[in-house]
Protein backbone atom coordinates (compact mmCIF):
# COMPACT_ATOMS: atom_id res chain seq x y z
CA UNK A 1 88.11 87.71 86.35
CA UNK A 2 84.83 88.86 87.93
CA UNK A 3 84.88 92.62 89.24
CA UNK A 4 87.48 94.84 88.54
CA UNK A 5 90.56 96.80 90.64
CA UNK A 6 90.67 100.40 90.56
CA UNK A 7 93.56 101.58 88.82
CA UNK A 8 95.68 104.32 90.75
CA UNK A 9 95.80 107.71 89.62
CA UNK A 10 99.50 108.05 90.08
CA UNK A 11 101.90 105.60 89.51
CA UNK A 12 102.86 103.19 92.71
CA UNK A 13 106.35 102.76 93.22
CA UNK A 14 106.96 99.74 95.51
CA UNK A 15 110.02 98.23 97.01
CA UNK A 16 110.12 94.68 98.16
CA UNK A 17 112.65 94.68 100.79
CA UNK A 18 114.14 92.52 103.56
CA UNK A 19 117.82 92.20 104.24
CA UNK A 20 116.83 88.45 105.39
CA UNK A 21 117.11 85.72 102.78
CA UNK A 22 114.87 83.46 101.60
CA UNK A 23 111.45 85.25 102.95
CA UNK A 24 110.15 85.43 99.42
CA UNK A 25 110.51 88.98 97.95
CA UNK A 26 111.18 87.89 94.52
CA UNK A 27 108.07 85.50 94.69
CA UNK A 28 105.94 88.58 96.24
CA UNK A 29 107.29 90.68 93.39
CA UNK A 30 106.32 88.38 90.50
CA UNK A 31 103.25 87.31 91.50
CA UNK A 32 101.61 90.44 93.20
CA UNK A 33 102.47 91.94 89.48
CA UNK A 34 100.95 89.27 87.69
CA UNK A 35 98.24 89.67 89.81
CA UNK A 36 97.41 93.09 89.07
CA UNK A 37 98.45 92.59 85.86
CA UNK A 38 95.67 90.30 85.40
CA UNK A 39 93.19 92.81 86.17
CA UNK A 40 94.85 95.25 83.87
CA UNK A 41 97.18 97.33 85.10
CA UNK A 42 100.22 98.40 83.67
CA UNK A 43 103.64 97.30 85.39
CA UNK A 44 107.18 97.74 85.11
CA UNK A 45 109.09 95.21 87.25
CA UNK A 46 112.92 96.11 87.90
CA UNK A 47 115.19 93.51 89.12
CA UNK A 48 117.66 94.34 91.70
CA UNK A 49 118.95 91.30 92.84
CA UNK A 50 122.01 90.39 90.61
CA UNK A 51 121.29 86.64 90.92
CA UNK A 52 117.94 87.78 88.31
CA UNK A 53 115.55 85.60 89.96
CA UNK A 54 112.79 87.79 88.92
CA UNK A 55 113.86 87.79 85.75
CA UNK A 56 113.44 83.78 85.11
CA UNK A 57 110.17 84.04 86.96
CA UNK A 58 108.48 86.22 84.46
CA UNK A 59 110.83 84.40 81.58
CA UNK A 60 112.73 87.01 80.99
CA UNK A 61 116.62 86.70 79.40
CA UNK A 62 118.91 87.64 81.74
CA UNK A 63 122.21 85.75 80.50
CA UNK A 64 125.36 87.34 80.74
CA UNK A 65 125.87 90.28 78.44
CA UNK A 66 121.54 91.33 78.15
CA UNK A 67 121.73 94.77 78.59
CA UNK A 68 119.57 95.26 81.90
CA UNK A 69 119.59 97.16 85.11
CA UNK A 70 123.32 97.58 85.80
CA UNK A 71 123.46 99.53 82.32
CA UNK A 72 120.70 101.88 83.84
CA UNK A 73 122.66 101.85 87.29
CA UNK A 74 126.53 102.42 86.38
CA UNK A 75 126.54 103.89 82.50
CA UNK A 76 123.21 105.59 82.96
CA UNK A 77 121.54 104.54 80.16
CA UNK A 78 117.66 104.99 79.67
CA UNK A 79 115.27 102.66 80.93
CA UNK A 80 113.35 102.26 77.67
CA UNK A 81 115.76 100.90 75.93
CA UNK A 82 116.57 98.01 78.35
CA UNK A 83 112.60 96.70 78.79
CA UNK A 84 112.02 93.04 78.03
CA UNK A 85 108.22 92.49 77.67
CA UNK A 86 106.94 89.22 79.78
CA UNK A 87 104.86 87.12 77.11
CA UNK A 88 103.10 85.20 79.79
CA UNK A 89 101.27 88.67 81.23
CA UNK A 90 100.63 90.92 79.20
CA UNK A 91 101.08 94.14 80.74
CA UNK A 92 103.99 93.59 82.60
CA UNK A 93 107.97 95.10 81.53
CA UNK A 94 110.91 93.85 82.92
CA UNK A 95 114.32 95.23 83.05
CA UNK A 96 116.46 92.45 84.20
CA UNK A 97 119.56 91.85 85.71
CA UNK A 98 122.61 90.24 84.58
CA UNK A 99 125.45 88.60 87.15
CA UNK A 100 127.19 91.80 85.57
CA UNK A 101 125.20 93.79 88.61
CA UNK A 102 127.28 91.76 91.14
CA UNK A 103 130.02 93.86 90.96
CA UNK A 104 127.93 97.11 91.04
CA UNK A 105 128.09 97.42 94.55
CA UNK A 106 131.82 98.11 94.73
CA UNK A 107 131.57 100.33 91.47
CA UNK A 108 129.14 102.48 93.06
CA UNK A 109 131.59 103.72 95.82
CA UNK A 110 133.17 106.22 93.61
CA UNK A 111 130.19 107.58 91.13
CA UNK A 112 128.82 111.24 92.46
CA UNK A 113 125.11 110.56 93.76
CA UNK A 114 125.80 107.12 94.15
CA UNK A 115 122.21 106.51 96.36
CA UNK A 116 120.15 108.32 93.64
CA UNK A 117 121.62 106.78 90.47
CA UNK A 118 118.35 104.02 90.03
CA UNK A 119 115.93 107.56 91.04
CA UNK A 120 117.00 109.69 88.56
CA UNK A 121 116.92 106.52 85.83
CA UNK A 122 112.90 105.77 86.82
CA UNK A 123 111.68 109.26 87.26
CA UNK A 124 113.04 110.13 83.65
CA UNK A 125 111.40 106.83 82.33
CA UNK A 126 108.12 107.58 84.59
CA UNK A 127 107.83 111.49 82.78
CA UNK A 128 108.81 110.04 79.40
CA UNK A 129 106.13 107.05 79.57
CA UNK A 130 103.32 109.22 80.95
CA UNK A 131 103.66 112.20 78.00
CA UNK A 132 103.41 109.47 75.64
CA UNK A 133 100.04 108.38 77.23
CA UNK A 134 101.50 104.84 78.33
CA UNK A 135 101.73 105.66 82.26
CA UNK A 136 102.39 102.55 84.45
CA UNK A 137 100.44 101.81 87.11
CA UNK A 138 102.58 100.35 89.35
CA UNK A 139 106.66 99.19 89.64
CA UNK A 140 107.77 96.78 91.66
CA UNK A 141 111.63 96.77 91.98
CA UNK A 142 113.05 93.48 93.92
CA UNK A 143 116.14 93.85 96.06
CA UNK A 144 119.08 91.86 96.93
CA UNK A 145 119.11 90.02 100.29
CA UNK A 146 121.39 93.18 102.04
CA UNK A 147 121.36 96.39 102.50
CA UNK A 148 123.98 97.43 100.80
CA UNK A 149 123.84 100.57 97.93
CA UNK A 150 122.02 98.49 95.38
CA UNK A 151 118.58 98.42 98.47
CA UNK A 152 119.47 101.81 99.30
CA UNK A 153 119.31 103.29 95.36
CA UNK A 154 115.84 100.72 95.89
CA UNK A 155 114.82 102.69 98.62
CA UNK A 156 115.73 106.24 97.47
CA UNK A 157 114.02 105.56 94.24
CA UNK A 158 110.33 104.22 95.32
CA UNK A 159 107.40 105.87 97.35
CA UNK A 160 106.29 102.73 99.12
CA UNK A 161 107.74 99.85 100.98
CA UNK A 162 106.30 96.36 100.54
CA UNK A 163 108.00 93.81 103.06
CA UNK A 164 107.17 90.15 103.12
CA UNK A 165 107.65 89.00 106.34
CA UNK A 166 108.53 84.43 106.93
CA UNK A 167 106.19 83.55 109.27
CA UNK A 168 109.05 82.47 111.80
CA UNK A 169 110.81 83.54 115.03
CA UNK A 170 114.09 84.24 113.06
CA UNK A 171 112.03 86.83 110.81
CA UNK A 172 111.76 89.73 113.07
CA UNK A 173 114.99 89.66 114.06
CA UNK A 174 116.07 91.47 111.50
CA UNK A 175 112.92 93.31 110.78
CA UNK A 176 114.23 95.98 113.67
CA UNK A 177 117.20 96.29 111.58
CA UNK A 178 115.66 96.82 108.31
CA UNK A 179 113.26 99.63 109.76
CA UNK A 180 116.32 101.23 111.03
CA UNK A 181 117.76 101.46 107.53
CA UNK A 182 114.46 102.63 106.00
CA UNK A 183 114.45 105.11 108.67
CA UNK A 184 118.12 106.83 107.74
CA UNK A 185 116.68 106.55 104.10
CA UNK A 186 113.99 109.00 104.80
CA UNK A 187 115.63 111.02 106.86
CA UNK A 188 118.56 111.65 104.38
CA UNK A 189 117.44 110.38 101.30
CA UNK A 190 114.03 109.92 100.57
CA UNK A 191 111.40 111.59 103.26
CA UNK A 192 108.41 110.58 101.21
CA UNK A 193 109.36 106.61 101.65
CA UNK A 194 106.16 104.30 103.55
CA UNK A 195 106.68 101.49 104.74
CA UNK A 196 102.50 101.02 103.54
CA UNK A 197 102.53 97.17 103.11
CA UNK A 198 103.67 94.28 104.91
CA UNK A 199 102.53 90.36 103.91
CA UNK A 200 103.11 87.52 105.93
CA UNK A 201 104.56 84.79 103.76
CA UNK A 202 105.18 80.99 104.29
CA UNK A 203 102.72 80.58 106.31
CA UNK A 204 101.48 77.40 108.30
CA UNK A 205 97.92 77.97 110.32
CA UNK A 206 99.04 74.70 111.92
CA UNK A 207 101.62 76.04 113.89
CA UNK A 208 101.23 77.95 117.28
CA UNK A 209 104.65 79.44 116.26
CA UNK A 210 103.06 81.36 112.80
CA UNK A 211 99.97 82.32 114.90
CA UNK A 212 102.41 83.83 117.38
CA UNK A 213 104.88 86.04 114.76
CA UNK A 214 101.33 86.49 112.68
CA UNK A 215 99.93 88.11 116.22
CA UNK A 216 102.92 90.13 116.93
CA UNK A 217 103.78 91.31 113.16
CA UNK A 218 99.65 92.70 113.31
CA UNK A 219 100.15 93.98 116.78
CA UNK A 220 103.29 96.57 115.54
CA UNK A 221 102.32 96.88 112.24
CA UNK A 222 98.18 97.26 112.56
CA UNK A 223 96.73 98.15 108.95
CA UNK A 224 100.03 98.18 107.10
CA UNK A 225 99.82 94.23 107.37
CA UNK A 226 97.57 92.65 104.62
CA UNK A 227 95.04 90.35 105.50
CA UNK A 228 96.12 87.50 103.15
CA UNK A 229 98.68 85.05 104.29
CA UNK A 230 100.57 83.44 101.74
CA UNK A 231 100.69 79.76 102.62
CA UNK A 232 103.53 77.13 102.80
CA UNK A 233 102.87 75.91 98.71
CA UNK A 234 104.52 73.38 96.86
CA UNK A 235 103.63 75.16 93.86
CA UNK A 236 104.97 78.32 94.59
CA UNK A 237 108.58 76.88 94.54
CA UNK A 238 108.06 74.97 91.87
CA UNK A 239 106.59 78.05 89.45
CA UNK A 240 110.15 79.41 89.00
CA UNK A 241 112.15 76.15 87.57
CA UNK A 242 109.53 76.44 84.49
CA UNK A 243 109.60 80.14 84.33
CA UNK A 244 106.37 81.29 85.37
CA UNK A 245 104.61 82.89 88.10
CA UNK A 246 102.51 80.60 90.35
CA UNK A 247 99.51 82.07 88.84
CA UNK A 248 100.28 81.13 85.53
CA UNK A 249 101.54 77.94 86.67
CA UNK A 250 99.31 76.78 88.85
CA UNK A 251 96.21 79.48 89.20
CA UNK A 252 94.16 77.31 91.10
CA UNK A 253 96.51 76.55 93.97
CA UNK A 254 96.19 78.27 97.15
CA UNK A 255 99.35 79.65 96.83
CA UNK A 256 97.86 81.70 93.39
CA UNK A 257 94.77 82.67 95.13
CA UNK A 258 96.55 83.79 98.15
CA UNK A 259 98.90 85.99 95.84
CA UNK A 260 95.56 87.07 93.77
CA UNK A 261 93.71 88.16 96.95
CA UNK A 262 96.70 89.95 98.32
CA UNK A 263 97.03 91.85 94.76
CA UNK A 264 94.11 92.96 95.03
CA UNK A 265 94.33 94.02 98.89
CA UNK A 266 96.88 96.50 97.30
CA UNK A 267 95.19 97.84 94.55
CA UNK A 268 92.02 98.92 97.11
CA UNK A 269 94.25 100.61 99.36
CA UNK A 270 96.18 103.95 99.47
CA UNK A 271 94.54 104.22 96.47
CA UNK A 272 95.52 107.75 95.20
């Protein structure tokens, strides 16, 4: 894999987040783990989103009934016992979700420290897996498209913020509106929480349009905004439908390289 990425001293806890569907978190998450994955880091990849996209992408079961994420959320149960191991990338655990999570939103509501439920779950796995001398390097946990108590036990829970961004006008419209939520996050919640990465996804250099939302994203966002643009890629949507990232589909697309290059933008900064 030619040279190697330095491996952070403490483990990374990233969020992929934006209330806007369709702007490719769960592809962000998948890949930018199976990129550093590649280069041998350690991951732990927890899937928020009840429809478990994340969870087919790295082949993981997530039919009704797996024990996954909502038993972590709502019974409390430990995080160790709930990891599937992905077979395609070594390196990389996954506690999925079921469609059971859908109704965790509304069964939140009335459980004391409803926003830090997911927190104290990770930090008790995080202590446990570092005294046993298996620390992860990074987790990646992939939200629903909302910002409802599932993104904001997300939020509470990690130390950075990772947001892909759709290289189109309708995608900063709600970026304002996501930064305000991050915002009441830290101020309440979570005052550690940086927004430290943003990556411009679905991207077409032969549009004035994604040269204009590229500008202005780079203008507000200066060197929180990777320099890799994940193009437009046939191959990225396809990955999914045969369970597989697009870098084990397809590693010598542009869509893999893109998502390789980006991976390892990450791992050389905020390097700690």
């Amino acid at each position: 894999m030619g040279r190697e990425f330095p491996l952070p001293a403490e483990t990374r806890v990233f969020v992929v987040a934006n209330q806007k569907g369709g702007v490719g978190k769960t592809t962000t998450t998948v890949n930018v783990a199976a990129g550093l994955a590649l280069y041998g880091a350690r991951i732990l990849v927890i899937d928020l989103d009840p429809q478990g996209n994340a969870s087919t992408a790295l082949g993981i079961d997530h039919s009704e009934g797996t024990p996954g994420v909502y038993e972590a959320v709502i019974e409390g149960e430990s995080l160790g016992k709930l990891l599937q191991p992905c077979a395609e990338h070594p390196g990389i655990m996954v506690i999925p979700a079921t469609i059971d999570l859908a109704g965790a939103e509304i069964e939140l509501v009335s459980i004391v420290a409803r926003e830090s439920r997911l927190k104290r779950a990770l930090d008790a796995h995080l202590a446990e897996t570092e005294a046993a001398g298996e620390k992860y390097d990074y987790v990646f946990i992939d939200c629903p498209p909302s910002l409802g108590l599932l993104t904001v036990n997300a939020l509470t829970a990690a130390r950075e913020v990772l947001v892909p961004i759709q290289s189109e006008y309708y995608a900063l419209e709600g970026l304002s509106q996501l930064l305000r939520h991050i915002d009441m996050v830290k101020s309440h919640l979570n005052p550690g929480l940086d927004v430290s990465t943003i990556l411009l996804t679905m991207y077409d250099a032969r549009t004035k349009l994604a040269g204009e939302v590229a500008a202005e994203v780079r203008g507000h966002f200066r060197d929180a905004v990777l320099r890799t643009a994940v193009p437009r890629s046939v191959r990225i949507s396809e990955a999914p439908s045969h369970g597989q990232t697009v870098l084990a589909y397809d590693p010598a697309s542009a869509g893999a390289l893109s998502y390789l290059e980006a991976s390892r933008e990450i791992a050389m900064r905020n390097n700690t």
